[in-house]
N, C-alpha and C. Protein backbone atom coordinates (compact mmCIF):
# COMPACT_ATOMS: atom_id res chain seq x y z
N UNK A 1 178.34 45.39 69.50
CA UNK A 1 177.19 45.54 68.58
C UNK A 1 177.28 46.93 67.94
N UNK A 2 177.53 46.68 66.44
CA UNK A 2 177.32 48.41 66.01
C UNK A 2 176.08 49.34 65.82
N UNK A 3 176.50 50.64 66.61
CA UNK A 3 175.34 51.68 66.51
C UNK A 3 174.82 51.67 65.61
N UNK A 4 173.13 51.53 65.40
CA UNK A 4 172.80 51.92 63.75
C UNK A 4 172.93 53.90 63.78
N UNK A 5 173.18 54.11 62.72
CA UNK A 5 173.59 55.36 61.98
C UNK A 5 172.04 55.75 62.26
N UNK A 6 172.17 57.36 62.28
CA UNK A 6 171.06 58.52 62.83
C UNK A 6 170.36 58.45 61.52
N UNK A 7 170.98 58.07 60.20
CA UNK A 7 170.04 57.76 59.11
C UNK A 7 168.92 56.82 58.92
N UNK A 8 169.46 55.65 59.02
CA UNK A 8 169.04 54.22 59.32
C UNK A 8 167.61 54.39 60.33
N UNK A 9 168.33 55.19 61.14
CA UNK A 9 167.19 55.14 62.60
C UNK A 9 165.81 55.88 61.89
N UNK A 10 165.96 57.32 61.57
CA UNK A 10 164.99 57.81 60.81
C UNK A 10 164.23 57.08 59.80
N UNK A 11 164.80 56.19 58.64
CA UNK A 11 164.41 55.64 58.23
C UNK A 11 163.39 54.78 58.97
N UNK A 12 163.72 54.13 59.50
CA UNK A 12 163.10 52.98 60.52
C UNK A 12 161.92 53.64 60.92
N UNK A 13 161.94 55.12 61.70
CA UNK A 13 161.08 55.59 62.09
C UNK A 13 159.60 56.01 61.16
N UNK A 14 160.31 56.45 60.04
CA UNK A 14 158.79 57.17 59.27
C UNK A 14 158.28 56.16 58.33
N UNK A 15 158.86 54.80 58.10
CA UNK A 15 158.58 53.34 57.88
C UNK A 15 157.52 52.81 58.87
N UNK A 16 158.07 52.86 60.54
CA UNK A 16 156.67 52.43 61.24
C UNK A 16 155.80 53.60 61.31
N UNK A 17 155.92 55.22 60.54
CA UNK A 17 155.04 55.81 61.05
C UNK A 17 153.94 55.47 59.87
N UNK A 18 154.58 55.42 58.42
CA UNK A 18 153.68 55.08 57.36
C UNK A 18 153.13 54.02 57.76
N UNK A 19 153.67 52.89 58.53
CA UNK A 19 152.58 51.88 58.76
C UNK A 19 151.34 51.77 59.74
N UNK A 20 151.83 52.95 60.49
CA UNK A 20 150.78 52.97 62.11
C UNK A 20 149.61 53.64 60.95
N UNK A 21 150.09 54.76 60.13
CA UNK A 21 149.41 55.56 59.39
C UNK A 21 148.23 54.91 58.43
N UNK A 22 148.53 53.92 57.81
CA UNK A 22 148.34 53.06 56.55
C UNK A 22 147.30 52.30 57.71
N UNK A 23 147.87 51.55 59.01
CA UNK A 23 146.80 50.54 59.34
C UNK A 23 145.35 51.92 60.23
N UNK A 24 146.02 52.89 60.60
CA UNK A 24 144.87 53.45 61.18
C UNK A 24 143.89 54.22 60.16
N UNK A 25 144.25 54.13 59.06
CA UNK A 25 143.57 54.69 57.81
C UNK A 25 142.91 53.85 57.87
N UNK A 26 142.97 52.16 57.74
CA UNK A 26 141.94 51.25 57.44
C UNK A 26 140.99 50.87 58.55
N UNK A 27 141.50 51.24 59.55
CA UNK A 27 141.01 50.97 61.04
C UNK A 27 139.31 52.23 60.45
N UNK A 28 140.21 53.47 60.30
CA UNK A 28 139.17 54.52 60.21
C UNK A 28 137.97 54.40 59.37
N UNK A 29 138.89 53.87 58.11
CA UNK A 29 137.23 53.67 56.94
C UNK A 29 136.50 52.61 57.28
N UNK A 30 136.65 51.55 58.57
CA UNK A 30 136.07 50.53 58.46
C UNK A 30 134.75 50.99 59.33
N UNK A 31 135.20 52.05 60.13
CA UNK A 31 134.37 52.67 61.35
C UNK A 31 133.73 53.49 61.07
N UNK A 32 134.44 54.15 59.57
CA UNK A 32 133.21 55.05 59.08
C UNK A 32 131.80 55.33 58.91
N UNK A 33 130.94 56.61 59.39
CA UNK A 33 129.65 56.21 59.30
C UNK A 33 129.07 57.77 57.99
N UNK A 34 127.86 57.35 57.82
CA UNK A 34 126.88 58.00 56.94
C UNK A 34 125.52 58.71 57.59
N UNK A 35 125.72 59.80 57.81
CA UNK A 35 124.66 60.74 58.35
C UNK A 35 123.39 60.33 57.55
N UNK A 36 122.27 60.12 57.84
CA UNK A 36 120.91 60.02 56.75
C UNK A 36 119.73 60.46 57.76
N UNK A 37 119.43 61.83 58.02
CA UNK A 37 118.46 62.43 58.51
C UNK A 37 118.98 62.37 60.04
N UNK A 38 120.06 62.57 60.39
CA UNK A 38 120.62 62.26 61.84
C UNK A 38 120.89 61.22 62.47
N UNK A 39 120.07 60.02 61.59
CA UNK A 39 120.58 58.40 61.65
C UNK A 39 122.16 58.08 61.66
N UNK A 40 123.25 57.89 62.18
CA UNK A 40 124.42 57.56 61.57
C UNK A 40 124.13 55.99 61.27
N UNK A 41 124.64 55.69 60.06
CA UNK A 41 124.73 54.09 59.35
C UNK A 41 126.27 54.04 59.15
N UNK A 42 126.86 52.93 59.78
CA UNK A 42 127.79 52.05 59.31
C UNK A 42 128.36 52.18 57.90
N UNK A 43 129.45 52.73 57.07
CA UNK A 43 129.45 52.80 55.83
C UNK A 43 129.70 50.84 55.46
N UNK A 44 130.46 50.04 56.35
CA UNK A 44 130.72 48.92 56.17
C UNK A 44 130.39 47.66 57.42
N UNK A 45 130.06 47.03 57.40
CA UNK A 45 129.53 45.94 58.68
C UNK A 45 129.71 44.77 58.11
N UNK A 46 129.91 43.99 59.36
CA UNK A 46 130.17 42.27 58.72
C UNK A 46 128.82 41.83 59.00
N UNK A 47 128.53 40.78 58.25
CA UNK A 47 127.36 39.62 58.74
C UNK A 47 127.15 38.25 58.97
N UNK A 48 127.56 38.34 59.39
CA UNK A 48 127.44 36.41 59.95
C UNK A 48 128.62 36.07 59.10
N UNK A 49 130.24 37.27 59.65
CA UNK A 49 131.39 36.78 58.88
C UNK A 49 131.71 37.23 57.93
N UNK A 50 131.23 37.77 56.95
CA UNK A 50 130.45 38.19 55.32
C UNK A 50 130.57 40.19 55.34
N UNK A 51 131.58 40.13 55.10
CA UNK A 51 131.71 42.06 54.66
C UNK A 51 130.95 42.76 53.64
N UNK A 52 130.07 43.30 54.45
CA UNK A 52 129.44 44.28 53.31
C UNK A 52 129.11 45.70 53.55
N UNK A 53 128.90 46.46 52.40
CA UNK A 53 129.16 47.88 52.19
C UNK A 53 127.58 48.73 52.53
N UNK A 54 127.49 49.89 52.43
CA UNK A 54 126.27 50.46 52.27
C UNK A 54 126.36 50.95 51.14
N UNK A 55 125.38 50.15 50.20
CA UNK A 55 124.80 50.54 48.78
C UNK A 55 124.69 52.04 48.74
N UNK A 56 123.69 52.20 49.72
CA UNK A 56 122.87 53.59 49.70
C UNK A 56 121.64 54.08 50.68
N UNK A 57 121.14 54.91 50.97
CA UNK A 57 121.07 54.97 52.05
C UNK A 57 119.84 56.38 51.55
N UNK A 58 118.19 56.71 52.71
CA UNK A 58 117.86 57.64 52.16
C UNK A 58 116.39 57.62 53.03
N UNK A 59 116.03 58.90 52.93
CA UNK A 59 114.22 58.67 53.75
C UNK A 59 113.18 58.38 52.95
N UNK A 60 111.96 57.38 53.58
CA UNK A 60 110.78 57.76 53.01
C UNK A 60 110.30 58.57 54.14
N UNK A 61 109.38 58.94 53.05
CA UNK A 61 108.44 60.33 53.29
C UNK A 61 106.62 60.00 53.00
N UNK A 62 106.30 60.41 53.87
CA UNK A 62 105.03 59.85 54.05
C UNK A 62 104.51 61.25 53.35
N UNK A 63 103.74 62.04 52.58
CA UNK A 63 103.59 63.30 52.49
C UNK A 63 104.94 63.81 52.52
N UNK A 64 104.74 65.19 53.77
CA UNK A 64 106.30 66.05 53.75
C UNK A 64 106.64 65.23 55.23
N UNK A 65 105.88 64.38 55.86
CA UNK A 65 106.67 63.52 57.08
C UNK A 65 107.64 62.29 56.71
N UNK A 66 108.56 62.57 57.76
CA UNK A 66 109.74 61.74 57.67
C UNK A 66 109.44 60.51 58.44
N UNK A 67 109.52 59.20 57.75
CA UNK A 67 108.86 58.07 58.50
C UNK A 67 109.99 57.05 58.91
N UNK A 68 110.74 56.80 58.18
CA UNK A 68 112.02 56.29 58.76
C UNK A 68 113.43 56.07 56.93
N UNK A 69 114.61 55.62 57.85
CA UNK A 69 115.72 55.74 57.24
C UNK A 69 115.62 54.45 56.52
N UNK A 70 116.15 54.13 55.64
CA UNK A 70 116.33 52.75 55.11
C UNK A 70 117.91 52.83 54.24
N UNK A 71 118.75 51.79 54.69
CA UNK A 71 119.55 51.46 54.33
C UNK A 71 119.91 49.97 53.38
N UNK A 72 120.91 50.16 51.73
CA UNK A 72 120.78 48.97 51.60
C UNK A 72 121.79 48.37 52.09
N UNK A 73 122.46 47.17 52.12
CA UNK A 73 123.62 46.09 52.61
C UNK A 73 123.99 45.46 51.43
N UNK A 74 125.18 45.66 51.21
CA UNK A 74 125.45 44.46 49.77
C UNK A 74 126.86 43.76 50.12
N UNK A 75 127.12 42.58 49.24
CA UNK A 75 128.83 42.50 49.26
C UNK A 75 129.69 43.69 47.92
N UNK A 76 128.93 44.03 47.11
CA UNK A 76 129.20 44.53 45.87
C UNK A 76 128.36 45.45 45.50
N UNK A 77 128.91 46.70 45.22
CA UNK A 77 128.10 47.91 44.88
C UNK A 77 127.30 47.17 43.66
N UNK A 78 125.62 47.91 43.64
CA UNK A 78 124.81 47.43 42.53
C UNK A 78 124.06 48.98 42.19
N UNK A 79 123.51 49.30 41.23
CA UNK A 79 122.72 50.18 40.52
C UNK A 79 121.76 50.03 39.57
N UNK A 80 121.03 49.14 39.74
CA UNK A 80 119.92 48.68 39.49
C UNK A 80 119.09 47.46 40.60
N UNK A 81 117.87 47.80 40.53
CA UNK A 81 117.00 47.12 40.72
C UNK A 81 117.63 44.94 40.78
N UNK A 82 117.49 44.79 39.46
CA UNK A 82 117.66 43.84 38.77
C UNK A 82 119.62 43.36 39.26
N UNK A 83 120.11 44.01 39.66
CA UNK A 83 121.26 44.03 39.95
C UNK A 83 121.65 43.44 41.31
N UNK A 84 120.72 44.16 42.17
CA UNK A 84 119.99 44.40 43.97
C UNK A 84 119.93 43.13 44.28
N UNK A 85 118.67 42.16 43.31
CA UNK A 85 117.98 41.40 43.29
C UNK A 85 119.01 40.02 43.18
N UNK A 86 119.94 40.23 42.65
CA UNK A 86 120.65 39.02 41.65
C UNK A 86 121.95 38.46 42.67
N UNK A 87 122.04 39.77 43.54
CA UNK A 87 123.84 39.97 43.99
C UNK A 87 123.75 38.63 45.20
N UNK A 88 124.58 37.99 44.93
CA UNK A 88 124.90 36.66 45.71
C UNK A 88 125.08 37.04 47.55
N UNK A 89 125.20 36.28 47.78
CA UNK A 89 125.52 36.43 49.31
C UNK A 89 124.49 36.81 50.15
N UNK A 90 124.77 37.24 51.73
CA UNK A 90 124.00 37.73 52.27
C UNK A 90 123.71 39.93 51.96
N UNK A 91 122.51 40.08 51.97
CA UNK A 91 122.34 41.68 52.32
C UNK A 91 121.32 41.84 53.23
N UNK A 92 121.58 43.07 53.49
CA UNK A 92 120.37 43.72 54.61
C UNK A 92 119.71 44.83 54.20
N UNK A 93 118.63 45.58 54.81
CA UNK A 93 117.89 46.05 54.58
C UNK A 93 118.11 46.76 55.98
N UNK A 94 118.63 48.03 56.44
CA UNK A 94 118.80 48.62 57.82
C UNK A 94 117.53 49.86 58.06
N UNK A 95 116.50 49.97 58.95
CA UNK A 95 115.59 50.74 59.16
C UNK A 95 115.36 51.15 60.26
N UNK A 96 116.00 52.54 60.57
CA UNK A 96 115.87 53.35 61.93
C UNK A 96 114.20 54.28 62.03
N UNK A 97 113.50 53.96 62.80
CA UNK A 97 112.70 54.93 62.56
C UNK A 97 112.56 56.56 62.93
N UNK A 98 111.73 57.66 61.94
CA UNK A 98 112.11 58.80 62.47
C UNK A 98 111.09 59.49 63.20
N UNK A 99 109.82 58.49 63.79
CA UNK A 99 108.59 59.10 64.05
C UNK A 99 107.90 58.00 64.68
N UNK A 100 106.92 58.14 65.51
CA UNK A 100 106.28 56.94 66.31
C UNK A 100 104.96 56.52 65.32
N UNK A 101 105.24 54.89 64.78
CA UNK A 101 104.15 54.56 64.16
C UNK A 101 103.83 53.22 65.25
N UNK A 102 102.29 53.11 64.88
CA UNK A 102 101.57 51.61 64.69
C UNK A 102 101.79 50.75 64.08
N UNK A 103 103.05 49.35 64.83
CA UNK A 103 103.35 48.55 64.34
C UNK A 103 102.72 47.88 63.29
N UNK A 104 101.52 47.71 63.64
CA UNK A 104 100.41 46.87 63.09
C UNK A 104 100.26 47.57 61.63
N UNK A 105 100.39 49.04 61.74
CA UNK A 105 100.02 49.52 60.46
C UNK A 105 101.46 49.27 59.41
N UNK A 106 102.20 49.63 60.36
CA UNK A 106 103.67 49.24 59.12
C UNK A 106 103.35 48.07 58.45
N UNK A 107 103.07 46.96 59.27
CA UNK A 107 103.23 45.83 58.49
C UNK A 107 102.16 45.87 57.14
N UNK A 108 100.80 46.15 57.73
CA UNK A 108 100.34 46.21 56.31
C UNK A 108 100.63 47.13 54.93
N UNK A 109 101.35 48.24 55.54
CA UNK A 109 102.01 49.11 54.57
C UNK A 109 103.03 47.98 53.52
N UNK A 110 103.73 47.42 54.59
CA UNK A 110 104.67 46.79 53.86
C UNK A 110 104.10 45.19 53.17
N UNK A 111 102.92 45.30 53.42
CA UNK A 111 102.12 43.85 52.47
C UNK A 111 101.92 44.31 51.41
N UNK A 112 100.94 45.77 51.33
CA UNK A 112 100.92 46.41 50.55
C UNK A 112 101.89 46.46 49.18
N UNK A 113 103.09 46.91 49.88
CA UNK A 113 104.26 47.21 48.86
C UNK A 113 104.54 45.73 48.15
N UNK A 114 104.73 44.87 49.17
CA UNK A 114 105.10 43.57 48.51
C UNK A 114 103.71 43.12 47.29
N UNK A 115 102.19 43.32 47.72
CA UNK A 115 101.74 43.04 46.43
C UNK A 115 101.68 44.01 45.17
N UNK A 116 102.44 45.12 45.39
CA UNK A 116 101.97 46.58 44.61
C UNK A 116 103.26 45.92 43.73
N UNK A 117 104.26 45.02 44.24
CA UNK A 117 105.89 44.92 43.27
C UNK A 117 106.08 43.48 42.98
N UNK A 118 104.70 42.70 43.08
CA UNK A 118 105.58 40.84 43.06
C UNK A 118 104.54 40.68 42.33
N UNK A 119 105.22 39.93 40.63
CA UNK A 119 104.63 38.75 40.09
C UNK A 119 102.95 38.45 40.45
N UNK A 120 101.93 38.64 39.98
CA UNK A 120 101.14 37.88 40.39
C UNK A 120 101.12 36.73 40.41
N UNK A 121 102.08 35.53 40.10
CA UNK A 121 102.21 34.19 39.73
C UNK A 121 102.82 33.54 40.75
N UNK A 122 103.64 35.27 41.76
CA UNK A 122 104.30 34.73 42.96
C UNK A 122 103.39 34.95 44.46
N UNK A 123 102.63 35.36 44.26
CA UNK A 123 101.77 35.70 45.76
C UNK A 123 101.24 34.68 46.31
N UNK A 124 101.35 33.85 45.68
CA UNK A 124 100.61 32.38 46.34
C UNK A 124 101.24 32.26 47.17
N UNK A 125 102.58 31.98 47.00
CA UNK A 125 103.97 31.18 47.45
C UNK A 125 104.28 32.18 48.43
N UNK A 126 104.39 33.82 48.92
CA UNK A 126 104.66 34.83 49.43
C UNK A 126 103.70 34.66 50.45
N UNK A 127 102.61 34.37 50.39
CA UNK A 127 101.58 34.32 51.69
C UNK A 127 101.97 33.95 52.87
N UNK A 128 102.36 32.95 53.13
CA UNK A 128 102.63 32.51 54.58
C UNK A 128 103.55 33.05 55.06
N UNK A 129 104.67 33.59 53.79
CA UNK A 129 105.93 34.87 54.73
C UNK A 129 104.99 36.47 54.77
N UNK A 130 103.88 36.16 54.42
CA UNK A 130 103.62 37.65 54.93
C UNK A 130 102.43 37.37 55.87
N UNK A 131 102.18 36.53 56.05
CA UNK A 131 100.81 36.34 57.22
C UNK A 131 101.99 36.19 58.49
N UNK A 132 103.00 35.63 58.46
CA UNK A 132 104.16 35.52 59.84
C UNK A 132 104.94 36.96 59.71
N UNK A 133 105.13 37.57 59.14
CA UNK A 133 105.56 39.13 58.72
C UNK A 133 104.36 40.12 59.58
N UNK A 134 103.49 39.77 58.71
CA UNK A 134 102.35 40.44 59.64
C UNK A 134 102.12 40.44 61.18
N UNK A 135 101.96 39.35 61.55
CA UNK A 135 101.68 38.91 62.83
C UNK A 135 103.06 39.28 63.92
N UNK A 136 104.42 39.23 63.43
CA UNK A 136 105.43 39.54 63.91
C UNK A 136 105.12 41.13 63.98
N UNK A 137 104.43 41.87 63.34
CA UNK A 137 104.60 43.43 63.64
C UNK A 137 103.27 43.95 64.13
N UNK A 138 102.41 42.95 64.27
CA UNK A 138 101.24 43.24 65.24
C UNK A 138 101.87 42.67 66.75
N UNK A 139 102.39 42.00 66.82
CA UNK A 139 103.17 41.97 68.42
C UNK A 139 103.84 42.96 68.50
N UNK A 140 104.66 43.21 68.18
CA UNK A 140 105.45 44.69 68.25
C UNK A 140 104.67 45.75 68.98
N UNK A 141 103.33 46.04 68.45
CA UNK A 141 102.13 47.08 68.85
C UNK A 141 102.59 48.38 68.37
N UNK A 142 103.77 49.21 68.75
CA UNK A 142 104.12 49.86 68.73
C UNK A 142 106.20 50.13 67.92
N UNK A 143 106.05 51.00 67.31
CA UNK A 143 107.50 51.10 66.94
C UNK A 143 107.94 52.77 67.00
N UNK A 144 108.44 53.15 67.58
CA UNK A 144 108.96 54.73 68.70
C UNK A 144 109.72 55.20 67.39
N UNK A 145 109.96 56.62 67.46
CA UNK A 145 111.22 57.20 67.38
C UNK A 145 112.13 56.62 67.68
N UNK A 146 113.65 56.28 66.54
CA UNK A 146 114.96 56.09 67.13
C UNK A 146 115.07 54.41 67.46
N UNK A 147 114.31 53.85 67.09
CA UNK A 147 113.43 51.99 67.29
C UNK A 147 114.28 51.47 65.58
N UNK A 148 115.05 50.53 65.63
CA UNK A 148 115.52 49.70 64.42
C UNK A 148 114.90 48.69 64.18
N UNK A 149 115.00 47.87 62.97
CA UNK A 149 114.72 46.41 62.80
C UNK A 149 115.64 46.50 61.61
N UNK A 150 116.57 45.43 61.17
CA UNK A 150 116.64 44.84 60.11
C UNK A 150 116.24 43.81 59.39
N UNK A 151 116.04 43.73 57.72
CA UNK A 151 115.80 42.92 57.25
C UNK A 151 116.81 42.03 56.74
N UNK A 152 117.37 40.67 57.24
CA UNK A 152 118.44 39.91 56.68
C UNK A 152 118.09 39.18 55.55
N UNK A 153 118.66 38.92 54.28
CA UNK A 153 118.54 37.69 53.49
C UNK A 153 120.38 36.66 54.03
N UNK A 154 119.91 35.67 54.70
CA UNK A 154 121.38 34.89 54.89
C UNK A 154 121.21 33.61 54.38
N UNK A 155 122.03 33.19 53.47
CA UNK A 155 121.75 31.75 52.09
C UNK A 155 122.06 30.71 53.65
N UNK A 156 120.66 29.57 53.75
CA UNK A 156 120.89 28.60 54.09
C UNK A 156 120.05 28.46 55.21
N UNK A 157 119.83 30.35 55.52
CA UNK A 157 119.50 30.14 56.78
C UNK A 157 117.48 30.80 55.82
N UNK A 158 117.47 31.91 55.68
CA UNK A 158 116.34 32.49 55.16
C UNK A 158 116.51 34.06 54.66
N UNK A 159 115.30 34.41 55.41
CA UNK A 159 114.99 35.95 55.87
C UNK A 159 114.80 35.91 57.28
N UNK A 160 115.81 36.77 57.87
CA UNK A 160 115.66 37.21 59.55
C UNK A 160 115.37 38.64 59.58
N UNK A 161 114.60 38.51 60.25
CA UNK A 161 114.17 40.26 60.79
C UNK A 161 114.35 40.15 62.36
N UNK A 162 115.00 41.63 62.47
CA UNK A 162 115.36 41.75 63.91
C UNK A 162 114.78 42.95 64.60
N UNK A 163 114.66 43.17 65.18
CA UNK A 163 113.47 44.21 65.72
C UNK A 163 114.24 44.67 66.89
N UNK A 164 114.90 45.68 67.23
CA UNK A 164 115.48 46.28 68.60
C UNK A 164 116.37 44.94 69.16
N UNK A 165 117.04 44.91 67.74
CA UNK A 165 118.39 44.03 68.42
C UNK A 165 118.05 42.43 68.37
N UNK A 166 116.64 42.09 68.44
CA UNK A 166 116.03 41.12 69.23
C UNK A 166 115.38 40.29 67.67
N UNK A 167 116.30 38.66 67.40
CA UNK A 167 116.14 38.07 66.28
C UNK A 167 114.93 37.49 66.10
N UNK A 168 113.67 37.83 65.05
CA UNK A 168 112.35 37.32 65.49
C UNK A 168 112.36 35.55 64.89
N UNK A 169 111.71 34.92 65.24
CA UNK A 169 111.87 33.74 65.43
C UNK A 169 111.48 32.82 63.77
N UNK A 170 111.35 32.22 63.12
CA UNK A 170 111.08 31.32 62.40
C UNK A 170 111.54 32.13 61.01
N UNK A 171 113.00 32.36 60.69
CA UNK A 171 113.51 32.69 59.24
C UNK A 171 112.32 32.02 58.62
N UNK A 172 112.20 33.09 57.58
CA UNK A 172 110.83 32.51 55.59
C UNK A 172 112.55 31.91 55.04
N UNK A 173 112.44 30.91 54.70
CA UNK A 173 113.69 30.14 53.67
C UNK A 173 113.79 30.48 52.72
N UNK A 174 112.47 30.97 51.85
CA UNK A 174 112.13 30.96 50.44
C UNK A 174 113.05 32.55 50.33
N UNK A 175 114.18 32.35 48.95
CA UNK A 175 114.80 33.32 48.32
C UNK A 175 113.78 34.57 48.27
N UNK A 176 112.69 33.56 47.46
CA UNK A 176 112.00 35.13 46.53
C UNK A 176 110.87 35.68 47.70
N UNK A 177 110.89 35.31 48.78
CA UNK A 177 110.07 36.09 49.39
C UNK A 177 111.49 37.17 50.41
N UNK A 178 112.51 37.33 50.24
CA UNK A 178 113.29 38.32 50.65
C UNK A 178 113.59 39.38 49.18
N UNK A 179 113.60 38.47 48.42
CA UNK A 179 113.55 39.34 47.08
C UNK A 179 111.69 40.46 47.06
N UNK A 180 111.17 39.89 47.11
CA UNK A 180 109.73 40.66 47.37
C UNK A 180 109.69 41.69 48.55
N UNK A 181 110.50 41.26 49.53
CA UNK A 181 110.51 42.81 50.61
C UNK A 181 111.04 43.95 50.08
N UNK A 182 112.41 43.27 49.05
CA UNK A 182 113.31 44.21 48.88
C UNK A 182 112.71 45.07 47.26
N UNK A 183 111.67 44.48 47.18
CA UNK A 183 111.17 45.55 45.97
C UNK A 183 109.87 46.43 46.35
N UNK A 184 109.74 46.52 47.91
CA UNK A 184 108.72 47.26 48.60
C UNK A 184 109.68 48.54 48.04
N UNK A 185 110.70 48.67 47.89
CA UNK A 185 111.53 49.86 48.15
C UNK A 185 112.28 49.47 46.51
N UNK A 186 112.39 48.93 45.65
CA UNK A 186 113.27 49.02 44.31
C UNK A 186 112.29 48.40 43.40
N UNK A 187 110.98 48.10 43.58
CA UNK A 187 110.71 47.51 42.25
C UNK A 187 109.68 48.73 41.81
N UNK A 188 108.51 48.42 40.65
CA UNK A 188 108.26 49.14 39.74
C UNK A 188 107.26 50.38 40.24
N UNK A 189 106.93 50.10 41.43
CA UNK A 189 106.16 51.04 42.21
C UNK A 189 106.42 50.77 44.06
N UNK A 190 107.69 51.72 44.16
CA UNK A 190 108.10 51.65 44.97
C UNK A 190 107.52 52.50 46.11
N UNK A 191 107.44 52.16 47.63
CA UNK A 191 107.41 53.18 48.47
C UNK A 191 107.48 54.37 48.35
N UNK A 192 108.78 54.91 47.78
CA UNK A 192 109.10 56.21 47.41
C UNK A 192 110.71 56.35 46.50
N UNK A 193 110.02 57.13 45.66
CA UNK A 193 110.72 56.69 44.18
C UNK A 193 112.12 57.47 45.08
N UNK A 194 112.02 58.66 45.68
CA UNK A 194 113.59 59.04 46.13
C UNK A 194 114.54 58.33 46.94
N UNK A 195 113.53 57.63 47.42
CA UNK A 195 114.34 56.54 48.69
C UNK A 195 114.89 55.37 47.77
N UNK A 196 113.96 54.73 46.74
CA UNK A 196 114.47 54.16 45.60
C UNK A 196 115.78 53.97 45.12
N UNK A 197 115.98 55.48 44.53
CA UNK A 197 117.52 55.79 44.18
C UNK A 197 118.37 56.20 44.55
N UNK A 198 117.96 56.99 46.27
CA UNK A 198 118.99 56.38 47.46
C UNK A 198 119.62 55.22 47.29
N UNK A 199 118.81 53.94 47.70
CA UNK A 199 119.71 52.97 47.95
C UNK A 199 120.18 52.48 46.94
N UNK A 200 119.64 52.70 45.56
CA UNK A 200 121.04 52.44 44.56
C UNK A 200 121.76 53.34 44.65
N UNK A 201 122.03 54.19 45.07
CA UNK A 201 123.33 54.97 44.91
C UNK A 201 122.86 56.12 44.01
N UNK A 202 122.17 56.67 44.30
CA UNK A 202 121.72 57.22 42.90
C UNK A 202 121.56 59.04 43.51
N UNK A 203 122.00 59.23 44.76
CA UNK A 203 121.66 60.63 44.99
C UNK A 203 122.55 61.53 44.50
């Protein structure tokens, strides 16, 4: 069997090193994360199979208090509102909190937002996902420092919200009532206009 040549061999060598190199590069950006008030977020996560990116990422602010992180989820970077709203597939909505609130009160904060940003033509139809919205964050009682929930939109299945890992029970089916959470935070009177253009990308 002939020796391969001390050339050949080198070759060979910085060939598998570019490749160890090349796959641990992708290994790295996939693991990559995003500092947002000491929160680290995922720059990329799968969902039920389904790869998606972090839009953007940013605090509301209650006054000068920091109330929690909100992250968006997309398959496809968007920068608008109207863009957010439209993008196919599944996204999420990621929310670490940075301060101990009253479950009970979040939720109405966040009824709030949903009628301060939806259609009046749509609140009819939005009611029963926010009377089970509601009631899901009056069980809660309490939501701590350092406490998550996400908001899922997944086609087929609904809107899932997960609360400390833990999937709350009866997905809302209806599209536009996940479209209505997601303009608590992007539509015309948002939560907080900086957190706003956080999650488009806009810092």
């Amino acid at each position: 069997m002939p020796v391969p040549s001390l050339s050949s061999v080198c070759v060979r060598l910085a060939l598998l090193a570019s490749f160890a190199a090349a796959l641990g590069a992708s290994f790295g950006a996939g693991a990559a994360q995003v500092d947002v008030a000491g929160v680290k977020l995922e720059d990329r996560m799968d969902l039920r199979g389904t790869a998606l990116q972090l839009n953007g990422a940013g605090v509301r602010y209650k006054a000068i208090f920091k109330v929690y992180t909100a992250g968006l989820y997309v398959g496809q970077k968007v920068s608008t509102p109207e863009e957010a709203l439209a993008a196919p597939g599944p996204k999420r909505v990621a929310i670490t909190m940075l301060r101990d609130i009253d479950a009970n009160e979040l939720g109405k904060l966040f009824t709030k937002g949903v009628e301060d940003n939806s259609p009046k033509s749509e609140m009819l139809n939005l009611i029963p996902g926010l009377l089970r919205m509601g009631q899901m964050f009056a069980d809660q009682k309490q939501l701590k420092t350092g406490d998550t929930f996400t908001i899922d939109w997944l086609p087929g299945t609904g809107t899932l919200i997960t609360v400390r890992g833990v999937p709350q029970p009866d997905p809302v089916k209806e599209p536009a009532f996940f479209n209505a959470l997601l303009r608590i935070w992007l539509g015309p009177s948002p939560a907080d206009w900086k957190l706003k253009n956080a999650m488009l990308g806009k810092q």
